[in-house]
N, C-alpha and C. Protein backbone atom coordinates (compact mmCIF):
# COMPACT_ATOMS: atom_id res chain seq x y z
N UNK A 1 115.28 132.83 110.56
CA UNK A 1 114.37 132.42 109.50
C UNK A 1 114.69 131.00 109.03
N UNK A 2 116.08 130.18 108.64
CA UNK A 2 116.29 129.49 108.20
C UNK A 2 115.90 128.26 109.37
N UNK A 3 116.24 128.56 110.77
CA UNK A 3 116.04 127.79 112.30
C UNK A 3 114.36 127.58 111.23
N UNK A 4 113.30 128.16 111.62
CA UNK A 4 112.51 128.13 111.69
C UNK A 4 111.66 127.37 109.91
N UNK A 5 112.32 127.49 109.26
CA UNK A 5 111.89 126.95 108.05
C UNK A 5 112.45 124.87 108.30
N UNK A 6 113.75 124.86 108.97
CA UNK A 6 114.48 123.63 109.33
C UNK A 6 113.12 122.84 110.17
N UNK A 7 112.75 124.29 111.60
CA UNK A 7 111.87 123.05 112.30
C UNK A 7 110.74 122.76 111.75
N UNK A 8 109.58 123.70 110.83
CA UNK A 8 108.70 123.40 110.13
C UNK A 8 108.99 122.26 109.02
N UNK A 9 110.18 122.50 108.52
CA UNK A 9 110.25 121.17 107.47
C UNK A 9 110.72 119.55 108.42
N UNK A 10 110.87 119.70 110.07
CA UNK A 10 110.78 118.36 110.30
C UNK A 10 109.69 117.89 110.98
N UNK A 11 108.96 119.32 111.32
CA UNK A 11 107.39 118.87 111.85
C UNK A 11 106.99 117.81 110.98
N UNK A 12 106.51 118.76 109.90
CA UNK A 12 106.02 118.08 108.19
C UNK A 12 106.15 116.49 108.41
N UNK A 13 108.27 116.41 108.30
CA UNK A 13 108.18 115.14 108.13
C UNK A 13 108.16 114.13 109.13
N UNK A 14 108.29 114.40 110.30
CA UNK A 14 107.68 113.35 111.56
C UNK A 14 105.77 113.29 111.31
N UNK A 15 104.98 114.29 110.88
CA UNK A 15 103.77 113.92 111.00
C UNK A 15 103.69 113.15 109.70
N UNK A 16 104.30 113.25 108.54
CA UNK A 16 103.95 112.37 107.62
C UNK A 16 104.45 111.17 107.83
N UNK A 17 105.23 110.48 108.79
CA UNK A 17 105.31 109.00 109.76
C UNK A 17 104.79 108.57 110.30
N UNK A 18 103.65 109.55 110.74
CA UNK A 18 102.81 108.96 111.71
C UNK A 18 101.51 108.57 111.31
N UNK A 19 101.84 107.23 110.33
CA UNK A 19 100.81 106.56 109.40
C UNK A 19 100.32 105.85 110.08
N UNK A 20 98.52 105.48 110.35
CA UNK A 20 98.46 104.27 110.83
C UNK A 20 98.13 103.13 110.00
N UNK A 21 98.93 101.99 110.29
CA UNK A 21 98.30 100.95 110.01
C UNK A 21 96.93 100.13 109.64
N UNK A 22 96.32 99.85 108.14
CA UNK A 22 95.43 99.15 108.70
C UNK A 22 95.33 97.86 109.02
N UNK A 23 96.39 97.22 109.79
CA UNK A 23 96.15 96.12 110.02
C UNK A 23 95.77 95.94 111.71
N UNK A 24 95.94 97.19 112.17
CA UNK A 24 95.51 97.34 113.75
C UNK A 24 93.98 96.97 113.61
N UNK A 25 93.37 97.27 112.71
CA UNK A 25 92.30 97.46 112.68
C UNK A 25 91.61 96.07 112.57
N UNK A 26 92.71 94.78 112.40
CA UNK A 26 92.08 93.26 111.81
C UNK A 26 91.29 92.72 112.66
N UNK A 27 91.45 92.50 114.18
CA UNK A 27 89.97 92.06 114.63
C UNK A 27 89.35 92.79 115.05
N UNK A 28 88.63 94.06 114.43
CA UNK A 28 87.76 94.84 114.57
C UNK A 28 86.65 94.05 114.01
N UNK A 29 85.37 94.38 114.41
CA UNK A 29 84.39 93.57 113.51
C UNK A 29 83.32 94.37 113.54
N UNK A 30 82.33 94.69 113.12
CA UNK A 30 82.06 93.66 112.37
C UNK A 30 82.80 93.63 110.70
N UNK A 31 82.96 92.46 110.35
CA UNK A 31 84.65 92.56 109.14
C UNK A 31 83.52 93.17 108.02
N UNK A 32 84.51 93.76 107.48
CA UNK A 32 84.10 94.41 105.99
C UNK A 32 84.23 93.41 105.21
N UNK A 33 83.12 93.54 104.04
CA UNK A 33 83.12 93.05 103.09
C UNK A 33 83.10 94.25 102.26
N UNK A 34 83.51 94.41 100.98
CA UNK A 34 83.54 95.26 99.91
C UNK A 34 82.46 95.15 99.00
N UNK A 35 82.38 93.61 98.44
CA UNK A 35 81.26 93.15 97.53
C UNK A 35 80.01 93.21 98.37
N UNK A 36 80.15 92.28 100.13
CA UNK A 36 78.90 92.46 100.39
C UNK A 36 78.44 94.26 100.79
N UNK A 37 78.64 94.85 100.90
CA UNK A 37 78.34 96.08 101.61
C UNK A 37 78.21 96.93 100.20
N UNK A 38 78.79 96.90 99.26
CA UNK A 38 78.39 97.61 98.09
C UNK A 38 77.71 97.44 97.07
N UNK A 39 77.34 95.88 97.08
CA UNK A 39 76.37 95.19 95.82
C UNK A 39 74.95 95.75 95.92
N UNK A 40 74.40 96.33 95.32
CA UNK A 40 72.81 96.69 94.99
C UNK A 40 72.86 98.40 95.33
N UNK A 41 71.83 99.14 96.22
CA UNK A 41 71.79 100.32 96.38
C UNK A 41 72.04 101.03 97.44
N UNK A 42 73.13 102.17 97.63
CA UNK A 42 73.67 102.86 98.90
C UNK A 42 73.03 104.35 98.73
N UNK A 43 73.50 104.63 99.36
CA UNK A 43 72.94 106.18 99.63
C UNK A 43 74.16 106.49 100.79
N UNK A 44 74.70 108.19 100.45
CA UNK A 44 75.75 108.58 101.01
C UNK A 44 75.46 110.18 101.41
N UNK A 45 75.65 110.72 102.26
CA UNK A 45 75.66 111.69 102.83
C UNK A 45 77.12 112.54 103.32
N UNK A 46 77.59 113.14 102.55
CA UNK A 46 79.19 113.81 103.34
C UNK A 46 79.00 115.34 103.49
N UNK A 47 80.11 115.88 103.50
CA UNK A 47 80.54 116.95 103.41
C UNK A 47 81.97 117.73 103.35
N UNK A 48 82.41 118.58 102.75
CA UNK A 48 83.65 119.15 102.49
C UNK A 48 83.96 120.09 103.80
N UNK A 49 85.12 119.92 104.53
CA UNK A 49 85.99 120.89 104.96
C UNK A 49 87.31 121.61 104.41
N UNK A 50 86.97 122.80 104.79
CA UNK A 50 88.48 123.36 104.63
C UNK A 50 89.24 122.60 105.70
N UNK A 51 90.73 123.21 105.62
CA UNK A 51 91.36 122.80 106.78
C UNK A 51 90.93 123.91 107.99
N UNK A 52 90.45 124.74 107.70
CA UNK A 52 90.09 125.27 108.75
C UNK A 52 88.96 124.89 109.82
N UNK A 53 88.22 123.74 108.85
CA UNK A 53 87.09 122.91 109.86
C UNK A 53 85.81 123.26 109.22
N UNK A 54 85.86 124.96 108.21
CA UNK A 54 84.52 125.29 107.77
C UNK A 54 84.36 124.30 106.88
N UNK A 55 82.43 123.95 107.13
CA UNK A 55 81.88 123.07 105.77
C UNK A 55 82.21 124.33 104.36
N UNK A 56 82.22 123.97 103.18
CA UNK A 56 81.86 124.57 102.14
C UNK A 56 81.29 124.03 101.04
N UNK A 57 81.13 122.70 101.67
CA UNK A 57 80.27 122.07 100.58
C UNK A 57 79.86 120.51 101.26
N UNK A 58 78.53 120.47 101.06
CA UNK A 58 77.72 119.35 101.27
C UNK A 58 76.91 118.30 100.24
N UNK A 59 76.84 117.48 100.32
CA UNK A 59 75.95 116.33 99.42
C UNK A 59 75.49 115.06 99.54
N UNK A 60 75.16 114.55 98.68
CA UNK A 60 74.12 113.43 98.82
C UNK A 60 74.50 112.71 97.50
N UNK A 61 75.28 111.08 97.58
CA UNK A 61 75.72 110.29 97.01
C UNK A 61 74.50 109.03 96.49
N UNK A 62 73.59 108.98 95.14
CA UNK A 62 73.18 107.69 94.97
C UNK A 62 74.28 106.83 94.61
N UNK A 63 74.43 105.25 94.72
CA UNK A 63 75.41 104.55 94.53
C UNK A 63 74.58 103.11 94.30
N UNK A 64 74.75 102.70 92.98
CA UNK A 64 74.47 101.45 92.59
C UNK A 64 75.48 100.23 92.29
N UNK A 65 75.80 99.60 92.95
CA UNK A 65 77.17 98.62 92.60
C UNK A 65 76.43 97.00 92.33
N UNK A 66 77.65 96.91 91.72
CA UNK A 66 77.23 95.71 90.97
C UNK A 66 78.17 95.04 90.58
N UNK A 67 78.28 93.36 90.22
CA UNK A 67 79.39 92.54 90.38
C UNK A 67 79.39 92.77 88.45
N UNK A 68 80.67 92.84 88.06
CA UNK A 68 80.82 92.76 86.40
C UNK A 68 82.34 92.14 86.07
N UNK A 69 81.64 90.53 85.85
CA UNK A 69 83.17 89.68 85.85
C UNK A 69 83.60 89.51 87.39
N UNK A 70 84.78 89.57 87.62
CA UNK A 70 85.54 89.73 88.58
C UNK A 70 85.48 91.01 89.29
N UNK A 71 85.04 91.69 88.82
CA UNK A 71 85.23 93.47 89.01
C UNK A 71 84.12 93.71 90.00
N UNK A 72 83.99 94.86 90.78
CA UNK A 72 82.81 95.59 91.74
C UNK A 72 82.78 97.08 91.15
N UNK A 73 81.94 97.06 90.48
CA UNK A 73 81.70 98.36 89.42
C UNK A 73 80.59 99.61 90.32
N UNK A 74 81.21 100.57 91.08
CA UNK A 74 80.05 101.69 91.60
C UNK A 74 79.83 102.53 90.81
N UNK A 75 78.31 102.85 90.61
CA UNK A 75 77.75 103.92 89.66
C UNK A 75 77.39 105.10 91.04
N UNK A 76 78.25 105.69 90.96
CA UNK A 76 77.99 106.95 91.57
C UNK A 76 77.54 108.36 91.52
N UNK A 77 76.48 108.96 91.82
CA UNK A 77 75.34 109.93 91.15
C UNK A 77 75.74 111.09 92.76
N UNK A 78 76.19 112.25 92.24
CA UNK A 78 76.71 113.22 93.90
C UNK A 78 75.80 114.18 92.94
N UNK A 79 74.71 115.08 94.17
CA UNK A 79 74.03 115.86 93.97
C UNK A 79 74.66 116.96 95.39
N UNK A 80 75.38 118.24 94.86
CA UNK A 80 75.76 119.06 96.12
C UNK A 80 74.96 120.27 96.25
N UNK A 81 75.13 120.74 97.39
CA UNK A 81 74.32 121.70 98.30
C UNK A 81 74.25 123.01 96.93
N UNK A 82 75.43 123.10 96.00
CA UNK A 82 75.10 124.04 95.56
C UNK A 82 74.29 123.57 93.89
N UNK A 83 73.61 122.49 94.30
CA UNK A 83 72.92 122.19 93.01
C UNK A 83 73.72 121.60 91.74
N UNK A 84 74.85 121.16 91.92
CA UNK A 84 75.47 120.59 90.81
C UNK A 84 75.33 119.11 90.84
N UNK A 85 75.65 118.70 90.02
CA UNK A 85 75.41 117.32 90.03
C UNK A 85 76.97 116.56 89.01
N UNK A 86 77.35 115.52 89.34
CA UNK A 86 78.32 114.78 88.80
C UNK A 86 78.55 113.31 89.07
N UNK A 87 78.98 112.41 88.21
CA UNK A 87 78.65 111.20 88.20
C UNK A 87 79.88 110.67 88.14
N UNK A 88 80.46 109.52 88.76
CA UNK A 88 81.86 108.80 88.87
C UNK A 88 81.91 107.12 88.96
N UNK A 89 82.22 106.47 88.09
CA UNK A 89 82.18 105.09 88.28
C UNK A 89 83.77 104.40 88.61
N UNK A 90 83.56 103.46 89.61
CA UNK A 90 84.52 103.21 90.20
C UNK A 90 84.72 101.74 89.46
N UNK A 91 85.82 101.52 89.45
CA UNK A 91 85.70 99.50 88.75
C UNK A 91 86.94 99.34 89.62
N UNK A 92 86.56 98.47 90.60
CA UNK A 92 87.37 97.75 91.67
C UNK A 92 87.60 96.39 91.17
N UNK A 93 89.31 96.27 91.49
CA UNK A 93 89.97 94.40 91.76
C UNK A 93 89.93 94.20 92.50
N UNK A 94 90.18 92.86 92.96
CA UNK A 94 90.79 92.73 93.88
C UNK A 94 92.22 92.07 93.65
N UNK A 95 93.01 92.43 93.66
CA UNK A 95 94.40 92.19 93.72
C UNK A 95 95.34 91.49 94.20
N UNK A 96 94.99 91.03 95.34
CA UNK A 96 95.59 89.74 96.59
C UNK A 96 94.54 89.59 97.43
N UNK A 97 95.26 88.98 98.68
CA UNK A 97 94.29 88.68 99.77
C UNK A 97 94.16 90.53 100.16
N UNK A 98 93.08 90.84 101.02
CA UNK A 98 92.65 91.82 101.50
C UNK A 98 93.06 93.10 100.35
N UNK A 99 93.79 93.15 99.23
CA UNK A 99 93.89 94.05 98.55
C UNK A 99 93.53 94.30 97.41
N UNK A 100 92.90 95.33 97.12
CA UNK A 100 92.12 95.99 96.19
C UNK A 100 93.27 97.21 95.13
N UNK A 101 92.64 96.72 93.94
CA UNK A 101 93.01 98.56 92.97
C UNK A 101 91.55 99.27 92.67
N UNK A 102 91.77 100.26 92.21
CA UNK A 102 90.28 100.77 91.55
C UNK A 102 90.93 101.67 90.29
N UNK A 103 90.02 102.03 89.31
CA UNK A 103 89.97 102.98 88.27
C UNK A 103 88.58 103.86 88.44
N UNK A 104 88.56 105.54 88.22
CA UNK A 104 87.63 106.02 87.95
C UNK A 104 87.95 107.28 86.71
N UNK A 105 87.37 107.66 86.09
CA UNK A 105 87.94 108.57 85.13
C UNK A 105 88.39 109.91 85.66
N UNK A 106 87.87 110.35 86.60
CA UNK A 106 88.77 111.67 87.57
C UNK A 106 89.40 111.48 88.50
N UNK A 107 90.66 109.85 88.19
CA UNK A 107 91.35 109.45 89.23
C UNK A 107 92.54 109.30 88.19
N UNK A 108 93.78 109.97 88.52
CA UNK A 108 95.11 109.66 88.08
C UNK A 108 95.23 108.30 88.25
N UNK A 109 95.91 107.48 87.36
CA UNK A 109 96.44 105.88 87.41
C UNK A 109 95.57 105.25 88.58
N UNK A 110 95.96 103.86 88.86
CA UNK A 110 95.19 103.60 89.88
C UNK A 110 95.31 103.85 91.31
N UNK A 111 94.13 103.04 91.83
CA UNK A 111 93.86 103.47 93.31
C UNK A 111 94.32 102.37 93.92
N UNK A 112 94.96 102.47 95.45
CA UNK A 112 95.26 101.45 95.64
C UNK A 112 94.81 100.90 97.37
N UNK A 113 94.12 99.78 97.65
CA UNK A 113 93.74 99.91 99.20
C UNK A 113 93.70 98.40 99.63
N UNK A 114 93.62 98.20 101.04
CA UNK A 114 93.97 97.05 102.04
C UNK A 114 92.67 97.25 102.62
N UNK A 115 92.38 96.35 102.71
CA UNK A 115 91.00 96.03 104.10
C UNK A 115 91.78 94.91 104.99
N UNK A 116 91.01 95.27 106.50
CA UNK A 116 91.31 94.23 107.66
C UNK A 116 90.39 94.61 108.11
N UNK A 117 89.85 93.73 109.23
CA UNK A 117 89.01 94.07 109.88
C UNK A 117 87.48 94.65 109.44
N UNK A 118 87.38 95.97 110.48
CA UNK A 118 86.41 96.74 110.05
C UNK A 118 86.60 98.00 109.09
N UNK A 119 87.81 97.76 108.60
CA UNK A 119 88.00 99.23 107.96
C UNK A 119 89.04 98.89 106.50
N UNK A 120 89.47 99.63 105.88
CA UNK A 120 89.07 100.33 104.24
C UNK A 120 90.21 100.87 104.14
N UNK A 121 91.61 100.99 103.61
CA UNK A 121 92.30 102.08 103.84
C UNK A 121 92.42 102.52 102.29
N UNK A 122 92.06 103.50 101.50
CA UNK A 122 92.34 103.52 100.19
C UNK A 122 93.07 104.78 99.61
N UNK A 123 93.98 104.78 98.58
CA UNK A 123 94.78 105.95 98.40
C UNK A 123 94.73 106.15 96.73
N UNK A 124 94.59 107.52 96.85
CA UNK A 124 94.21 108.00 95.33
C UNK A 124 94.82 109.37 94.80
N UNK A 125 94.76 109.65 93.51
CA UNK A 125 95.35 111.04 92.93
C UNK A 125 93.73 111.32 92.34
N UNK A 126 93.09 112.04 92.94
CA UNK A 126 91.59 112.73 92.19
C UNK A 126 92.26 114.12 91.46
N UNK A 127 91.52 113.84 90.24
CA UNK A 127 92.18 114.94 89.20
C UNK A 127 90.70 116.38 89.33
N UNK A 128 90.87 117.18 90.14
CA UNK A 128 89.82 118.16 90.70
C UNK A 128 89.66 119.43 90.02
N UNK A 129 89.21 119.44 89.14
CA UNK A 129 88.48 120.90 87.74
C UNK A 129 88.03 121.61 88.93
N UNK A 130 88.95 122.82 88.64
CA UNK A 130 88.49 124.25 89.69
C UNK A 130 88.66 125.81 88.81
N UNK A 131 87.27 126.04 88.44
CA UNK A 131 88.13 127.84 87.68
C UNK A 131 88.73 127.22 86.09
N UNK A 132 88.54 125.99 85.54
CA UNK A 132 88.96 125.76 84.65
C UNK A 132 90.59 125.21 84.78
N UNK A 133 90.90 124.86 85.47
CA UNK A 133 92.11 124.43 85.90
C UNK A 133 91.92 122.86 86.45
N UNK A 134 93.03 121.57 86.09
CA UNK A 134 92.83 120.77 86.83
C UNK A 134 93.85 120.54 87.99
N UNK A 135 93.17 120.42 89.26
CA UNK A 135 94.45 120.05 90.01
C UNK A 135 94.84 118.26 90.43
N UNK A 136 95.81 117.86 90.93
CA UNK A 136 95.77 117.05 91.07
C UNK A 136 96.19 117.02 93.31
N UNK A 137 95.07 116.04 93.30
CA UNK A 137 95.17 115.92 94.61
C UNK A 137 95.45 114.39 95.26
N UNK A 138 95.85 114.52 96.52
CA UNK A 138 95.88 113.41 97.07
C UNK A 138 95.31 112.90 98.10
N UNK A 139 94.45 111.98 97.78
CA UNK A 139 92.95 111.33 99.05
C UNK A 139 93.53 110.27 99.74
N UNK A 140 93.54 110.10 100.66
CA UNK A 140 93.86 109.40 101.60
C UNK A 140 92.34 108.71 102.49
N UNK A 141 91.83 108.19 102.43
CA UNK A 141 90.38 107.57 102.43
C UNK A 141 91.04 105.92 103.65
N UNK A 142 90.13 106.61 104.97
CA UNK A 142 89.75 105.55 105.48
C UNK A 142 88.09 104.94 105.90
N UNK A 143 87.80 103.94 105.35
CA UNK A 143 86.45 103.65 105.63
C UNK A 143 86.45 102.40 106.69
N UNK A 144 85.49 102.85 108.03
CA UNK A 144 84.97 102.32 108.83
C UNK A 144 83.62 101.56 109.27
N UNK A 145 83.57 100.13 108.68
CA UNK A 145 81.73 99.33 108.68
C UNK A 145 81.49 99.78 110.26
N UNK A 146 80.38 100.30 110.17
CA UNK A 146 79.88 100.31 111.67
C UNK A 146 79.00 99.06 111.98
N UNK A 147 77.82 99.13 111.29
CA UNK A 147 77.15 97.71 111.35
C UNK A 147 77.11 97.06 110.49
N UNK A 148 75.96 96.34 109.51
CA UNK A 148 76.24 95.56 108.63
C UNK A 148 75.55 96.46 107.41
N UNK A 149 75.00 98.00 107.98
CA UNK A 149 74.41 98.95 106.92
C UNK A 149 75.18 100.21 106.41
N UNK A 150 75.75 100.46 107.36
CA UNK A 150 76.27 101.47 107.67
C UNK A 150 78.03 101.66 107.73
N UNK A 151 78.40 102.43 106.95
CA UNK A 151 79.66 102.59 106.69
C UNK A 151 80.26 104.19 106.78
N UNK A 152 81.16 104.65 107.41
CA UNK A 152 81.93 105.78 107.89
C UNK A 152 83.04 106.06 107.06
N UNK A 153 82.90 107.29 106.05
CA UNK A 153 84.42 107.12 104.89
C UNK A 153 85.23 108.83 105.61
N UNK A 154 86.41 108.82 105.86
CA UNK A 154 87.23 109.86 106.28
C UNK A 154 88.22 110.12 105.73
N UNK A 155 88.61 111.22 105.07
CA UNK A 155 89.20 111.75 104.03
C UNK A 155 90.14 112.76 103.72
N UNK A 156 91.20 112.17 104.01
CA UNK A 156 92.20 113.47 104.20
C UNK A 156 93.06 114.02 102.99
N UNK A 157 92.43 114.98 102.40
CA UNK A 157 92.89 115.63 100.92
C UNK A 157 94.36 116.59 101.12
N UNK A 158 95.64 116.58 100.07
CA UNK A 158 96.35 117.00 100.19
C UNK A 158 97.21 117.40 99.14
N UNK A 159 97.92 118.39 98.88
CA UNK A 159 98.84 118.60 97.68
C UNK A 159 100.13 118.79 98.37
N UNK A 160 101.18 118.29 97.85
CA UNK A 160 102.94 118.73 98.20
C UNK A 160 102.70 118.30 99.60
N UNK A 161 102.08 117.56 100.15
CA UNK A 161 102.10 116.85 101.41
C UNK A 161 101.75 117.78 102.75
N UNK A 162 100.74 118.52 101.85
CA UNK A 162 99.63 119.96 102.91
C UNK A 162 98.62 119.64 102.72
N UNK A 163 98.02 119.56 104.14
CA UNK A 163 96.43 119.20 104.20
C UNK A 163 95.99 120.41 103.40
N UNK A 164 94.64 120.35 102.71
CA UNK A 164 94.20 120.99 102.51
C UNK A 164 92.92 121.26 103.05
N UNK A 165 92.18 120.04 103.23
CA UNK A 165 90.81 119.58 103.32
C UNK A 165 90.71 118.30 103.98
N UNK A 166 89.31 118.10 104.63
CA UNK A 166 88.73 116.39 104.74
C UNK A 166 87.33 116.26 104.32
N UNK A 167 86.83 115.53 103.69
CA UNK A 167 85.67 115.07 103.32
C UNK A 167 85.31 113.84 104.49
N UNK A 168 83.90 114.23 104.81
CA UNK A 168 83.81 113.09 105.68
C UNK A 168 81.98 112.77 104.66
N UNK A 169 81.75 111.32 105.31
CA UNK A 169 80.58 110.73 104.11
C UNK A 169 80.40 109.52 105.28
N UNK A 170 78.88 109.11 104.83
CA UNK A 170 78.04 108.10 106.01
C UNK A 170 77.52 107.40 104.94
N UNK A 171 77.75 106.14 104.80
CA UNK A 171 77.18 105.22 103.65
C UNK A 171 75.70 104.64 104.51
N UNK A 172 74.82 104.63 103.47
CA UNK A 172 73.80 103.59 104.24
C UNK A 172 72.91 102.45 103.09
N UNK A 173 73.42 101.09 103.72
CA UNK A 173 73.20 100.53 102.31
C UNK A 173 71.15 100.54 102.44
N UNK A 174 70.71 100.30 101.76
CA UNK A 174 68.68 100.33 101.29
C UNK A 174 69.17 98.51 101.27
N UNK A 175 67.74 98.69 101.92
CA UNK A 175 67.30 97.25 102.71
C UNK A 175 66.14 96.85 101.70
């Protein structure tokens, strides 16, 4: 029993090493912009997995962003499959070259992420009301520009460093 608790606890920690980089990602192109790709009106499409792969929840993201000061402020409107509705505003820095923070009110302290290239890497504590309980989780968010409309966000949710879930979401900015 103890053999077997030893090799599960170094699985764990060799797969939590096996981070990738986003700087592999720097001459990917077409390059992300943050401001350009999020300023005016998006529309988002995802869905929730368990870790088991089942959907259990689907939706549809309006998203209005807009420059305020220095800041990239998203008004985010999620309407899900089971008819609920909830609203989240994001207020993004930018912080250095290629790096970003964000604040949203169902986000523990801030968020913190790197762009290169074509992709997004962003990391967060979402504070998640379930049953009257809040949990606190950990998002791991990589976003991929496909063209100059279209954006790919992948989402690997976790507590005590156990997948739990992935959210995957298809941005499409309105022309």
């Amino acid at each position: 029993m103890i053999r077997r608790l030893i090799s599960l606890f170094c699985l764990m920690l060799l797969s939590a090493c096996a981070v990738t980089d986003v700087n592999v990602y720097r001459n990917e192109s077409p390059k992300l912009d943050l401001e350009k790709f999020f300023v005016g009106k998006t529309d988002a499409w995802g869905i929730f997995q368990k870790r088991s792969g089942e959907v259990v929840k689907r939706f549809h993201v309006e998203i209005e962003g807009k420059k305020v000061g220095d800041d990239l402020v998203l008004d985010e409107h999620f309407t899900y499959s089971d008819g609920t509705k909830q609203q989240r505003i994001w207020r993004l820095s930018k912080t250095g070259t290629n790096r970003w923070s964000g604040r949203a009110d169902d986000v523990k302290g801030d968020a913190q992420g790197e762009l290169a290239g074509n992709a997004f890497k962003w990391e967060y504590v979402l504070l998640l009301p379930v049953d009257g309980t809040t949990y606190e989780m950990h998002m791991d968010d990589w976003m991929y520009l496909v063209d100059d409309n279209t954006l790919v966000n992948r989402t690997k949710m976790s507590k005590f460093g156990i997948d739990l879930g992935e959210v995957s979401i298809f941005f499409r900015r309105r022309l």
